[in-house]
N, C-alpha and C. Protein backbone atom coordinates (compact mmCIF):
# COMPACT_ATOMS: atom_id res chain seq x y z
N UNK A 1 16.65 -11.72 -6.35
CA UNK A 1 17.39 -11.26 -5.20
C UNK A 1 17.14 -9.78 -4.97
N UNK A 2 17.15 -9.13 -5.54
CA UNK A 2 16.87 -7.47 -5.92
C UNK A 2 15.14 -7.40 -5.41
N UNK A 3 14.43 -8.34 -6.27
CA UNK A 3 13.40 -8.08 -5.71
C UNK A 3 13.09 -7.94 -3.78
N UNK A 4 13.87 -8.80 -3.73
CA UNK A 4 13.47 -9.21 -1.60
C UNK A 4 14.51 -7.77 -1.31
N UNK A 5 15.72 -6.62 -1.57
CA UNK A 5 15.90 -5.92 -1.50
C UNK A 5 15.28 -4.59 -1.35
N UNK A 6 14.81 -4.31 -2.77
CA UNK A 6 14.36 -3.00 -3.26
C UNK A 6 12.63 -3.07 -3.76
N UNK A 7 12.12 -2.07 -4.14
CA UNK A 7 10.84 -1.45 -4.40
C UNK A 7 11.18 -0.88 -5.33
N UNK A 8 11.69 -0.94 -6.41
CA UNK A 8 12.24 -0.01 -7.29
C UNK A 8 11.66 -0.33 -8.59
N UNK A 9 10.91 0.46 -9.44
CA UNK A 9 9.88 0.13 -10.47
C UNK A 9 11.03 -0.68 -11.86
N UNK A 10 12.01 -0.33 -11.86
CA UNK A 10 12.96 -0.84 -12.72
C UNK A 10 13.56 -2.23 -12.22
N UNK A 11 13.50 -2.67 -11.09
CA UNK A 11 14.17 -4.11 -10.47
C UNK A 11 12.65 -4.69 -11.18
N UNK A 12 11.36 -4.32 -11.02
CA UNK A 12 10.09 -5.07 -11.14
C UNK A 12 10.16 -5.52 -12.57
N UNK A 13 10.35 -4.55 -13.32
CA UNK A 13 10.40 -3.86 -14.95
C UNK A 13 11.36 -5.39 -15.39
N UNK A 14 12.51 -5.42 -14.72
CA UNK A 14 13.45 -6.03 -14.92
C UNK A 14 12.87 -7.93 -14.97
N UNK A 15 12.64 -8.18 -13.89
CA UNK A 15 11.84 -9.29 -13.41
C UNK A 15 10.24 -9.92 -14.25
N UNK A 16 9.43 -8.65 -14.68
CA UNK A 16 8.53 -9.16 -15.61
C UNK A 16 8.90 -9.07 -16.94
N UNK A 17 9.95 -9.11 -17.52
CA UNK A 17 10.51 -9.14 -18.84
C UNK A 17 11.51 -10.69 -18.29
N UNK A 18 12.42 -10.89 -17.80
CA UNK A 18 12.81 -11.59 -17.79
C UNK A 18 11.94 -13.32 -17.47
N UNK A 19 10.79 -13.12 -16.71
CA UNK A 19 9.33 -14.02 -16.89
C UNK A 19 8.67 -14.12 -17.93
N UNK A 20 8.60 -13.14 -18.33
CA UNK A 20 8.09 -12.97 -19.90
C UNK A 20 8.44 -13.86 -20.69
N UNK A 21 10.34 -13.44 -21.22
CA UNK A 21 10.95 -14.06 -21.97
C UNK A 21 11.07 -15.74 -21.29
N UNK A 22 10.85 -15.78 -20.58
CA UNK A 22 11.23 -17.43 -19.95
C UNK A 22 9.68 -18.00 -20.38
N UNK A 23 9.06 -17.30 -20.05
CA UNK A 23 7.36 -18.41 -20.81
C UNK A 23 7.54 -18.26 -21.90
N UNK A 24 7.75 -17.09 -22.99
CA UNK A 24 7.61 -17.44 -24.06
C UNK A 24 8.20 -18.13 -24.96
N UNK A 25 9.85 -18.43 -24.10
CA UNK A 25 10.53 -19.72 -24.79
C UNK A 25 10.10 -20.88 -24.25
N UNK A 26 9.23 -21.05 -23.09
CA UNK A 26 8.77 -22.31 -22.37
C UNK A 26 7.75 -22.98 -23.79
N UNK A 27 6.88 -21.70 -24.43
CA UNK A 27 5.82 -22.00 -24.89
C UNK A 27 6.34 -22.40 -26.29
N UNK A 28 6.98 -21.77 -27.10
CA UNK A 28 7.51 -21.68 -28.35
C UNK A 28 8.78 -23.34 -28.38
N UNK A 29 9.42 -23.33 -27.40
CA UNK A 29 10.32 -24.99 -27.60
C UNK A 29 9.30 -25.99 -27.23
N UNK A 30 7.54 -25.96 -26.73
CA UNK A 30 6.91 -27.10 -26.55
C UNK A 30 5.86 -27.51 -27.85
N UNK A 31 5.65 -25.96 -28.48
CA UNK A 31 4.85 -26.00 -29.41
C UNK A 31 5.48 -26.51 -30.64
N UNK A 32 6.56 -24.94 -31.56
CA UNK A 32 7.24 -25.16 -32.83
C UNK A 32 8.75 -26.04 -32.61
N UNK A 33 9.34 -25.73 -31.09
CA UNK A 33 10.42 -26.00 -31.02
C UNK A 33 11.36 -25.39 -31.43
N UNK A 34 12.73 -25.11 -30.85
CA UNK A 34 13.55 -24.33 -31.10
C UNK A 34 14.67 -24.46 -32.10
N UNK A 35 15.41 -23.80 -32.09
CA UNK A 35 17.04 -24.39 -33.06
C UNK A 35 17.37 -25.30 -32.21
N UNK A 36 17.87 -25.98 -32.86
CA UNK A 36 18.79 -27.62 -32.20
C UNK A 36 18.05 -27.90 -31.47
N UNK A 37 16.92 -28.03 -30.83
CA UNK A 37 16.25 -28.10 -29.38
C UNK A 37 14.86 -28.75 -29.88
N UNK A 38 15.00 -29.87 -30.70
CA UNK A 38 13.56 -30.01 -31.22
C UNK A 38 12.65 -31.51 -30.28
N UNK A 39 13.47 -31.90 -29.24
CA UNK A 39 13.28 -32.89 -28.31
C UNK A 39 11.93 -32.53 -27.21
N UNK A 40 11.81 -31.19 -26.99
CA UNK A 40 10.67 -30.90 -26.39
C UNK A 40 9.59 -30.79 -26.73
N UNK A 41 9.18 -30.86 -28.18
CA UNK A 41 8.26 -31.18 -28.32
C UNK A 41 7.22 -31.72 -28.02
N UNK A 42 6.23 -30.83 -27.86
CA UNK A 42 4.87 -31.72 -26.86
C UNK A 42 4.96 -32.20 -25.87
N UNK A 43 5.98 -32.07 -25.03
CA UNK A 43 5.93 -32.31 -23.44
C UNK A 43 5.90 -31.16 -22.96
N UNK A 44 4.45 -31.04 -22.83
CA UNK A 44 3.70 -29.80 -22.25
C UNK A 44 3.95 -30.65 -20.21
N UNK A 45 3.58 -31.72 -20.34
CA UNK A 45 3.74 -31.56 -19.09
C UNK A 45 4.54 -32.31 -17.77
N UNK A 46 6.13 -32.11 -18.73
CA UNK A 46 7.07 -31.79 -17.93
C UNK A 46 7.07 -31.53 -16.36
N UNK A 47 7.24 -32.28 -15.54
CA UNK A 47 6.92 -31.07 -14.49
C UNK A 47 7.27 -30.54 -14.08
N UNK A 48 9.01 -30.38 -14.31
CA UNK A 48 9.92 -29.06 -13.78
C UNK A 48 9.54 -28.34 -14.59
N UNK A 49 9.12 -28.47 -16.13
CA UNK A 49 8.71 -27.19 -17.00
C UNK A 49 7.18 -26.60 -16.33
N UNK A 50 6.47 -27.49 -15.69
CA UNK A 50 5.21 -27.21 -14.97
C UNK A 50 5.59 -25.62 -14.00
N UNK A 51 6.30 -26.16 -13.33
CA UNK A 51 6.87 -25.71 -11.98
C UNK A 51 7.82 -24.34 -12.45
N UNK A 52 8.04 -24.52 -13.47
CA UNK A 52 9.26 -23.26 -13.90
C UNK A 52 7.86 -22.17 -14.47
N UNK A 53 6.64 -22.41 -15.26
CA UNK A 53 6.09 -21.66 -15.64
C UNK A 53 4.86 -21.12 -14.40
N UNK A 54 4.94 -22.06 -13.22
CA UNK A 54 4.34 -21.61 -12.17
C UNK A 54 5.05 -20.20 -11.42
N UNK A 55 6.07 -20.73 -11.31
CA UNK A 55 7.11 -19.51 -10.98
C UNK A 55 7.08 -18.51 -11.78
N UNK A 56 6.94 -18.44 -13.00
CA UNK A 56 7.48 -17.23 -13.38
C UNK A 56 6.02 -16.40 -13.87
N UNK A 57 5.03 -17.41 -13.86
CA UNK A 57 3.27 -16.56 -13.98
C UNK A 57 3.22 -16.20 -12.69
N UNK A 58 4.10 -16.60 -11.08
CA UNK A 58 2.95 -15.59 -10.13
C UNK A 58 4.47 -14.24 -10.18
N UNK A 59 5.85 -14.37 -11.03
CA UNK A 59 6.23 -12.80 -10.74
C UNK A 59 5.39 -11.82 -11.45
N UNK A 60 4.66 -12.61 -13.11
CA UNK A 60 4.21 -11.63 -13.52
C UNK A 60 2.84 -11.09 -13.08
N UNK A 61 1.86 -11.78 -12.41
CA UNK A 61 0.81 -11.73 -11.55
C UNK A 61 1.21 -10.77 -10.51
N UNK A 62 2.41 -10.91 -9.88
CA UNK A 62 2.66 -9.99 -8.90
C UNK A 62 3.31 -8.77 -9.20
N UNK A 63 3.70 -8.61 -10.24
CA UNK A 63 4.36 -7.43 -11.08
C UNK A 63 2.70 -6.76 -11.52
N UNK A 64 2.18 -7.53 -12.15
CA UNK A 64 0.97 -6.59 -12.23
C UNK A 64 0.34 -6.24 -11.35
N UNK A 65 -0.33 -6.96 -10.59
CA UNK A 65 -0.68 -6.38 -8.99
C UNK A 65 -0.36 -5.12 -8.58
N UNK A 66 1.16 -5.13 -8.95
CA UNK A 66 2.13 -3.85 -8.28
C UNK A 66 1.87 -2.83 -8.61
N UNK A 67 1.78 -2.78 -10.22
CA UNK A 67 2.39 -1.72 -11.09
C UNK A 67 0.21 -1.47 -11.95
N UNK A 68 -0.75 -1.84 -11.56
CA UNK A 68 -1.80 -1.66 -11.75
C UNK A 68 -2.03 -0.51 -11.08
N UNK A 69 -2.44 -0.10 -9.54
CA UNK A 69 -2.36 1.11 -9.57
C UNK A 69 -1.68 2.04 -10.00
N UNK A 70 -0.78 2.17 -10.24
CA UNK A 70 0.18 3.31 -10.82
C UNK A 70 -0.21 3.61 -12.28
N UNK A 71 -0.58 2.31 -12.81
CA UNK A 71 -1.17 2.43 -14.49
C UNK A 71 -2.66 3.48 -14.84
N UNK A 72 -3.41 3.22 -13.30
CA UNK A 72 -4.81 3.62 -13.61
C UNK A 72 -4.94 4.92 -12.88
N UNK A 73 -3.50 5.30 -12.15
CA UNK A 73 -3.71 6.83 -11.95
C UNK A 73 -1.82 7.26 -12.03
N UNK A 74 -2.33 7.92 -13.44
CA UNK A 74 -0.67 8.77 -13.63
C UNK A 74 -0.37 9.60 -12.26
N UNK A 75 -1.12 10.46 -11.79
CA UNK A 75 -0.72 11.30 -10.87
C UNK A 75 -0.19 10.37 -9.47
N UNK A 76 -0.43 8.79 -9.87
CA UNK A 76 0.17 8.64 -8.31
C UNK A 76 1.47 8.09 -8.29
N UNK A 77 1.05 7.98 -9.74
CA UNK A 77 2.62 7.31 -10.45
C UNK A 77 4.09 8.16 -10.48
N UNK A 78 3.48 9.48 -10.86
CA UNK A 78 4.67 10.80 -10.92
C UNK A 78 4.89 11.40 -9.22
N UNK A 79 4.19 10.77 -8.67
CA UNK A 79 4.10 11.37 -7.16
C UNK A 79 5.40 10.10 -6.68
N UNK A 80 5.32 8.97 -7.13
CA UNK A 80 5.61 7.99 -6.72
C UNK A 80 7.18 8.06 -6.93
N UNK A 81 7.48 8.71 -8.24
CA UNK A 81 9.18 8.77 -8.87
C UNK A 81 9.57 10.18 -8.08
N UNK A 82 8.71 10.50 -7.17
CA UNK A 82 9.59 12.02 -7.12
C UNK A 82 10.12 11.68 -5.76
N UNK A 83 9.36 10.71 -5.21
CA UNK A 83 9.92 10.66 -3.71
C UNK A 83 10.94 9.70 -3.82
């Protein structure tokens, strides 16, 4: 929701950590499986779990997109927080 709001490097920050953490429990309850949660096992292809890791690879695709220029030039980055 924040995202369709603001431009704000911390709403983004916010959004590719929270994608993050959602694949890497997507990946970790299909592979080792979790506490109490050992039913998912190997249903890699789920397809709301399909569809949930589609979603959350294009925020981080689009979080990088974003935040790539700013990575490969500091000066446009500090230009960028001052305004």
């Amino acid at each position: 929701m924040l995202l369709s709001a603001t431009d704000h490097e911390l709403v983004w920050l916010g959004a590719g950590a929270v994608s993050l953490g959602a694949l890497v429990g997507y990946f970790l309850s299909r592979s080792v499986g979790l506490p109490s949660m050992s039913d998912d096992i190997g249903d890699w292809l789920n397809l709301l779990g399909l569809a949930a890791v589609a979603c959350e690879a294009l925020v981080l695709i689009c979080w990088i997109a974003r935040s790539a220029p700013r990575l490969a030039s500091p000066r446009l980055a500090v230009g960028r927080l001052v305004h």
